[in-house]
C-alpha atoms as a PDB file:
ATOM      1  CA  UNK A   1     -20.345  60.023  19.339  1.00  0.00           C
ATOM      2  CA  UNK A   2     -24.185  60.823  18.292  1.00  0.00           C
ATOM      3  CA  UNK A   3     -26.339  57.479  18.567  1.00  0.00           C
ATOM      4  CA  UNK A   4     -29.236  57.408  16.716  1.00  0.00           C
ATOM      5  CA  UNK A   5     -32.284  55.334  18.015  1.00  0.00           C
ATOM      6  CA  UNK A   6     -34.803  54.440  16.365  1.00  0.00           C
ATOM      7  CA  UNK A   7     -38.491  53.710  17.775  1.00  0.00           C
ATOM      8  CA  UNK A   8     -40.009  51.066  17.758  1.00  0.00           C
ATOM      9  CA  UNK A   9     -44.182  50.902  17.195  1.00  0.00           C
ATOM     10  CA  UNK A  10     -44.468  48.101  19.605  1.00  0.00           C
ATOM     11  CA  UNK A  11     -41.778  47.107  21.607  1.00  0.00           C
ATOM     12  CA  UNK A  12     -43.238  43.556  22.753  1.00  0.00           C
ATOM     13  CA  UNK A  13     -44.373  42.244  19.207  1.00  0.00           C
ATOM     14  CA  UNK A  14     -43.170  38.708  18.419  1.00  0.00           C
ATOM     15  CA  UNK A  15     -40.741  38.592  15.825  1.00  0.00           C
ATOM     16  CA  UNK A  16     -41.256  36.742  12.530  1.00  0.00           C
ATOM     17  CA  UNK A  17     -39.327  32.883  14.069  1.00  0.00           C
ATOM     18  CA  UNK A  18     -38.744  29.708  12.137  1.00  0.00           C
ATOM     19  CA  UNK A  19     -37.635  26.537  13.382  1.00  0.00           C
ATOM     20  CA  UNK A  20     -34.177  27.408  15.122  1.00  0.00           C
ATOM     21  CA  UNK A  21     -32.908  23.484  14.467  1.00  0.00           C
ATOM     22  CA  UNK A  22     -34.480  21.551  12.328  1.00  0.00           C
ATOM     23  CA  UNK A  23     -34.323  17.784  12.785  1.00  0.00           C
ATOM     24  CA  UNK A  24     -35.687  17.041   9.358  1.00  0.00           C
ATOM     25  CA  UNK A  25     -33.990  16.120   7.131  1.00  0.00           C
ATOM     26  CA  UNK A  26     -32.182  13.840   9.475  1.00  0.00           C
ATOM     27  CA  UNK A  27     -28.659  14.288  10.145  1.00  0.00           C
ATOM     28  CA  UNK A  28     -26.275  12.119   7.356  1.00  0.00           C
ATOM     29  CA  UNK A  29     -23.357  12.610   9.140  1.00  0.00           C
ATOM     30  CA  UNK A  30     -22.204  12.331  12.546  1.00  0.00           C
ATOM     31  CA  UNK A  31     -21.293  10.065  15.585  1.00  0.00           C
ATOM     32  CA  UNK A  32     -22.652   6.692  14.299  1.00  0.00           C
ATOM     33  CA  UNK A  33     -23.428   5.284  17.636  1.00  0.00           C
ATOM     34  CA  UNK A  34     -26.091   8.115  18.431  1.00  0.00           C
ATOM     35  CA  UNK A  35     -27.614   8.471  14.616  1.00  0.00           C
ATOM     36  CA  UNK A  36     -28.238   4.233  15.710  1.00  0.00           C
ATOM     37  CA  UNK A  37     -29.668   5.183  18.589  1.00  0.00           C
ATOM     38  CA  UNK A  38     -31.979   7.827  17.241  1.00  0.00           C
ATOM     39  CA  UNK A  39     -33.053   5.071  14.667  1.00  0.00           C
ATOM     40  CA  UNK A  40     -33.741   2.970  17.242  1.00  0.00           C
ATOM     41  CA  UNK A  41     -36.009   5.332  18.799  1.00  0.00           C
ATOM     42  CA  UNK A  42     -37.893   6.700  16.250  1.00  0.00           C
ATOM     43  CA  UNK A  43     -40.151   9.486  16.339  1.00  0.00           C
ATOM     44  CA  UNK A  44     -43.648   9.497  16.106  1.00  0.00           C
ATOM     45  CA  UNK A  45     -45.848  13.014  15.092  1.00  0.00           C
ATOM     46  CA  UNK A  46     -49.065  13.546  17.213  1.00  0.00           C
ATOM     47  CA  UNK A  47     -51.533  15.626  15.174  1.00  0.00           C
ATOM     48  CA  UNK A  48     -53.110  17.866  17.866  1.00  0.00           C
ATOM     49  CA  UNK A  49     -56.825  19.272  18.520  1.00  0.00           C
ATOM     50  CA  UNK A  50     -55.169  22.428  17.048  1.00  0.00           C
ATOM     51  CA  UNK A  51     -54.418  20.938  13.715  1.00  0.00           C
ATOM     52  CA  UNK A  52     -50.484  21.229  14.647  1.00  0.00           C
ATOM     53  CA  UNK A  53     -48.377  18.426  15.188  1.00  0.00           C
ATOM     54  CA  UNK A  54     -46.379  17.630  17.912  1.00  0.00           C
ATOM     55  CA  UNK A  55     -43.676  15.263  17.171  1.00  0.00           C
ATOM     56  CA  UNK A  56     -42.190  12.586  20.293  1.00  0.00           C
ATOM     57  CA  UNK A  57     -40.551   9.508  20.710  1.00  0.00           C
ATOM     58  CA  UNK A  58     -40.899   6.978  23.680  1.00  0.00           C
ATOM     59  CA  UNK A  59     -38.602   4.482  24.446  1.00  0.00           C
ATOM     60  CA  UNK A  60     -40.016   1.763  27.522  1.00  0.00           C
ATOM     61  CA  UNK A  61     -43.755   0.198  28.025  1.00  0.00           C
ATOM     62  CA  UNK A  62     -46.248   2.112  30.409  1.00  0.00           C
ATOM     63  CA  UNK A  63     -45.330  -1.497  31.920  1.00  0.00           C
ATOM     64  CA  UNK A  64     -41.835  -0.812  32.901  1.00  0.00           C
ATOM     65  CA  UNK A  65     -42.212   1.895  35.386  1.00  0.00           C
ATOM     66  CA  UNK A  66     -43.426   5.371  36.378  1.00  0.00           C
ATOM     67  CA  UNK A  67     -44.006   7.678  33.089  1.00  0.00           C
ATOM     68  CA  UNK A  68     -41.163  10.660  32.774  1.00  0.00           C
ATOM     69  CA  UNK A  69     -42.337  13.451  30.297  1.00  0.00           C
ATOM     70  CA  UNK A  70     -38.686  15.358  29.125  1.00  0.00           C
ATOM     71  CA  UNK A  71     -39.041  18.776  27.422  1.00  0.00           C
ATOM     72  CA  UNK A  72     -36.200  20.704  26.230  1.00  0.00           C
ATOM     73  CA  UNK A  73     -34.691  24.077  26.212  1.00  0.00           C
ATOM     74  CA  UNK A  74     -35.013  26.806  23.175  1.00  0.00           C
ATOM     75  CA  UNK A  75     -33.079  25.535  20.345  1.00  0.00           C
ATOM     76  CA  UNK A  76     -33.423  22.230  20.926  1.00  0.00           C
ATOM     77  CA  UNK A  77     -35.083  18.704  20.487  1.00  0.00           C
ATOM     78  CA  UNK A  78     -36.326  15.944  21.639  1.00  0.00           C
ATOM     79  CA  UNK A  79     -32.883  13.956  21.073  1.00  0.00           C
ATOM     80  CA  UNK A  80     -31.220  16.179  23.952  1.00  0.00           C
ATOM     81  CA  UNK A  81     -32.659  13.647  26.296  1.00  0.00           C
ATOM     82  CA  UNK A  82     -31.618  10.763  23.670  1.00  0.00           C
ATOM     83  CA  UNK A  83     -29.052   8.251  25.843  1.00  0.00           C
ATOM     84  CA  UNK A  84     -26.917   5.398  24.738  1.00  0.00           C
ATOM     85  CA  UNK A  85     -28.815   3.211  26.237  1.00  0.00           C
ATOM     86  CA  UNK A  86     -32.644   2.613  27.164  1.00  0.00           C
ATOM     87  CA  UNK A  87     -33.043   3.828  30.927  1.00  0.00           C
ATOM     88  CA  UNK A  88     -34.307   0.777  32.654  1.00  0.00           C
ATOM     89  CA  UNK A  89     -37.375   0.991  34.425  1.00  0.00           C
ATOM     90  CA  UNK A  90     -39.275   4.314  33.409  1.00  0.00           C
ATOM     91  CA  UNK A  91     -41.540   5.199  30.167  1.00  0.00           C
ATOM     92  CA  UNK A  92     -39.547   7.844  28.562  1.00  0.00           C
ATOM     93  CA  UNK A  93     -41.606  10.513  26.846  1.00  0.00           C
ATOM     94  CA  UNK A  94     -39.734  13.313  24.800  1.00  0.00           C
ATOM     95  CA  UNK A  95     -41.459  15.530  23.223  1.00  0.00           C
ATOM     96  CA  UNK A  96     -40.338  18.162  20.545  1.00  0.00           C
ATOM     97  CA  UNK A  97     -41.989  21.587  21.611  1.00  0.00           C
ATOM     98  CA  UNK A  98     -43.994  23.819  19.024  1.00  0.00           C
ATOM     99  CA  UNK A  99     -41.536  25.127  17.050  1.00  0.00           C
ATOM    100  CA  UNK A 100     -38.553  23.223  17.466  1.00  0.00           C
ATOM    101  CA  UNK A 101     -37.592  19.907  15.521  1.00  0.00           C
ATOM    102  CA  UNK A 102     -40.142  17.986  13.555  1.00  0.00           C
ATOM    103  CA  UNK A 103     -43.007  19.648  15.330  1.00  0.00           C
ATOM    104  CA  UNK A 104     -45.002  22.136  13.807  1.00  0.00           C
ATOM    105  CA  UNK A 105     -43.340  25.704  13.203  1.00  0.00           C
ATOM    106  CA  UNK A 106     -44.153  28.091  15.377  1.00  0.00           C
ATOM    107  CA  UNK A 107     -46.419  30.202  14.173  1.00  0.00           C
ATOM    108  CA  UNK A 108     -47.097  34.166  16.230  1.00  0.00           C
ATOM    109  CA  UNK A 109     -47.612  34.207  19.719  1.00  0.00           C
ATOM    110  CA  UNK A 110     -47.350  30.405  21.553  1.00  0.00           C
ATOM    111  CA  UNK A 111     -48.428  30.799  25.155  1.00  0.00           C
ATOM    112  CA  UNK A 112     -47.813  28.412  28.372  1.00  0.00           C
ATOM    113  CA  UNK A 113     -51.724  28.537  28.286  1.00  0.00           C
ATOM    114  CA  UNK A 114     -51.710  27.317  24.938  1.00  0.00           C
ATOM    115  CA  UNK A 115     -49.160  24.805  24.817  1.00  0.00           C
ATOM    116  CA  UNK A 116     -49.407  23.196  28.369  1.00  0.00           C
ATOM    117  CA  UNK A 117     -53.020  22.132  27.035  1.00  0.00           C
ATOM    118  CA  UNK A 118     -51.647  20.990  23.753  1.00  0.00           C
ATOM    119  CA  UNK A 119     -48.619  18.694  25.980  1.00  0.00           C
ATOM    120  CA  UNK A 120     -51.436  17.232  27.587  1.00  0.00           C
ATOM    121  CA  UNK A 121     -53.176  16.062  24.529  1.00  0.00           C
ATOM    122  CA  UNK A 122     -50.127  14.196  23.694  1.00  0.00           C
ATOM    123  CA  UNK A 123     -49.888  12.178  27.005  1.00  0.00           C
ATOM    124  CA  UNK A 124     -53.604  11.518  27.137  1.00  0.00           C
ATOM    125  CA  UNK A 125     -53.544   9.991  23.684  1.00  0.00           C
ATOM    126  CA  UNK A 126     -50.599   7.677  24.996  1.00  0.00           C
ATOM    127  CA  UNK A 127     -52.750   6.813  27.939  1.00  0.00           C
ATOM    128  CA  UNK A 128     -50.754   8.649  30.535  1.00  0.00           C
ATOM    129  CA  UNK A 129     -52.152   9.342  33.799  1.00  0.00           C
ATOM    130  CA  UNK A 130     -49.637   9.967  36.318  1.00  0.00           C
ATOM    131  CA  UNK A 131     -46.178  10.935  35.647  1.00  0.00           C
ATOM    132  CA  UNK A 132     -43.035  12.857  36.369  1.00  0.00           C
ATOM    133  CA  UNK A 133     -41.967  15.810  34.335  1.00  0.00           C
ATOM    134  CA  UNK A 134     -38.372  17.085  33.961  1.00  0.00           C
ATOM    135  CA  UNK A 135     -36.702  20.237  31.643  1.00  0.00           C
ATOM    136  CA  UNK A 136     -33.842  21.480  30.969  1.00  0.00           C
ATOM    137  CA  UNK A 137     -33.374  25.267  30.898  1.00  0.00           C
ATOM    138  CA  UNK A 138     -36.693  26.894  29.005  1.00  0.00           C
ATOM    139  CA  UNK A 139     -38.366  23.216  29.175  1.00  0.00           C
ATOM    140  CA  UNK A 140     -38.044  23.838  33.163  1.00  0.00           C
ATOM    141  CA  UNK A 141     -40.597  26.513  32.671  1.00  0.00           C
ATOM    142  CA  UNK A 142     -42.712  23.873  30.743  1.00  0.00           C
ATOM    143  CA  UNK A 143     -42.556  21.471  33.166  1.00  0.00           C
ATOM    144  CA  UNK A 144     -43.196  23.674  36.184  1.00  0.00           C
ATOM    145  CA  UNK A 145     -46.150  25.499  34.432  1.00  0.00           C
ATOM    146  CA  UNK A 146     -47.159  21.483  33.615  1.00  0.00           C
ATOM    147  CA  UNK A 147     -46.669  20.607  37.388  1.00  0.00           C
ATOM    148  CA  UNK A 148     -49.078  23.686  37.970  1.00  0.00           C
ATOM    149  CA  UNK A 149     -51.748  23.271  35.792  1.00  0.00           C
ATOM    150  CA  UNK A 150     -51.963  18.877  36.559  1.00  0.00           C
ATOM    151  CA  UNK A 151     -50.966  18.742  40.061  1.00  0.00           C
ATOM    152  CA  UNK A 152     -53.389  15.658  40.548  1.00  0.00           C
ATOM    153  CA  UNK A 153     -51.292  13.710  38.017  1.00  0.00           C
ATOM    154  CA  UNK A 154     -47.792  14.578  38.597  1.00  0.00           C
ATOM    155  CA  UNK A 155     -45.757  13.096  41.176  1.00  0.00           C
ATOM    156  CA  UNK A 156     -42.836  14.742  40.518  1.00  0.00           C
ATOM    157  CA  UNK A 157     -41.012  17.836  38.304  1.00  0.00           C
ATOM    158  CA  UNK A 158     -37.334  18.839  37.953  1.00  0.00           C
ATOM    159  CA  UNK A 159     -35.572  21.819  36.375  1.00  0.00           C
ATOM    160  CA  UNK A 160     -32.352  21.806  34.773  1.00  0.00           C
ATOM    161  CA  UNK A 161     -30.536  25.574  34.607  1.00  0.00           C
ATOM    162  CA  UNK A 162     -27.379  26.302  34.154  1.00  0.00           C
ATOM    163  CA  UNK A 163     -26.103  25.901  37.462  1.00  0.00           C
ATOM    164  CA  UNK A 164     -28.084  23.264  39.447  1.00  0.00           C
ATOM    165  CA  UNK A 165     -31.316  21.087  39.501  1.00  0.00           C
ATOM    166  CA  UNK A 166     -34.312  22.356  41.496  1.00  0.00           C
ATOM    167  CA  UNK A 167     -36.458  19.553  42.095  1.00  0.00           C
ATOM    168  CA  UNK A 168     -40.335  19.083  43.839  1.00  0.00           C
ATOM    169  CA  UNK A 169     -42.047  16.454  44.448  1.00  0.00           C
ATOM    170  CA  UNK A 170     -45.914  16.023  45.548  1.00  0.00           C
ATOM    171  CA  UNK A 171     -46.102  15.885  49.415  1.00  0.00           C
ATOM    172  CA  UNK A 172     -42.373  17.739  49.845  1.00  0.00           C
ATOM    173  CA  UNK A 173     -41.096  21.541  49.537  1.00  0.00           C
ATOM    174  CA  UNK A 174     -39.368  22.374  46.559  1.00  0.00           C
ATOM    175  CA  UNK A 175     -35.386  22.519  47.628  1.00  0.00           C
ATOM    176  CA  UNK A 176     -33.042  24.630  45.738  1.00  0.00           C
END
């Protein structure tokens, strides 16, 4: 059997994406009980330094308790961390990364360096300071890189992968 490769100019170009699951238009059809609850919620779109927009919901009052930023994995949303009912006392931020859900589509290259910056923007316009950030698979590279870059103002970060948490908080070693 002859194979025949071909090469390729540059191996580590980024391919052409778009948005790998929309969440507009919104769904018609589906469990009612969650399509109320994402109702409830609604969504709110952030219009970043940038000129993209980042789209969120929140569900709490800073009042209620300590501020948890949730970012989700590749081919996701912001509704993975949607529950069926309100968490009682935390302010639930969810955030829809570049390129995923109603957020703007991603558009060439989108760094850690360049969206970390652009996540902050978001939780400074809602007036949070300190908070604890948790992801689930590719968002646990988010929130670690997040943890990194604004260890002052995290207390907390957690990582979802496929086979177990790995959680660190401020003061602590991280534990597998």
């Amino acid at each position: 059997m002859v194979v025949k490769v071909t090469p390729v100019s540059d191996p580590f170009a980024f391919p052409d994406l778009q948005k790998p699951i929309p969440t507009v238009p919104p769904m018609e059809a589906g469990d009612a009980e969650y399509l109320a609850r994402k109702r409830e919620v609604g969504e709110q779109i952030h219009t970043l330094k940038s000129g993209r927009h980042m789209a969120y919901f929140t569900e709490g009052s800073p009042a209620d308790g300590p501020a948890v930023l949730c970012i989700h994995g590749l081919g996701q949303s912001k509704f993975l961390w949607l529950e069926k009912k309100p968490i009682a006392g935390i302010y639930r931020i969810a955030i829809d990364r570049i390129g995923h859900g109603s957020s703007s589509t991603l558009e060439g290259l989108y760094t850690f360096a360049v969206g970390v910056p652009e996540i902050v923007e978001v939780l400074d316009a809602l007036g949070v300071d300190k908070f604890y950030v948790v992801g689930h698979s590719m968002g646990g590279a988010w929130a670690l890189c997040i943890a990194a870059a604004l260890a002052d103002r995290g207390a907390c970060w957690a990582a979802q992968t496929s086979r177990e948490w790995q959680i660190c908080c401020t003061g602590t070693r991280c534990r597998p």
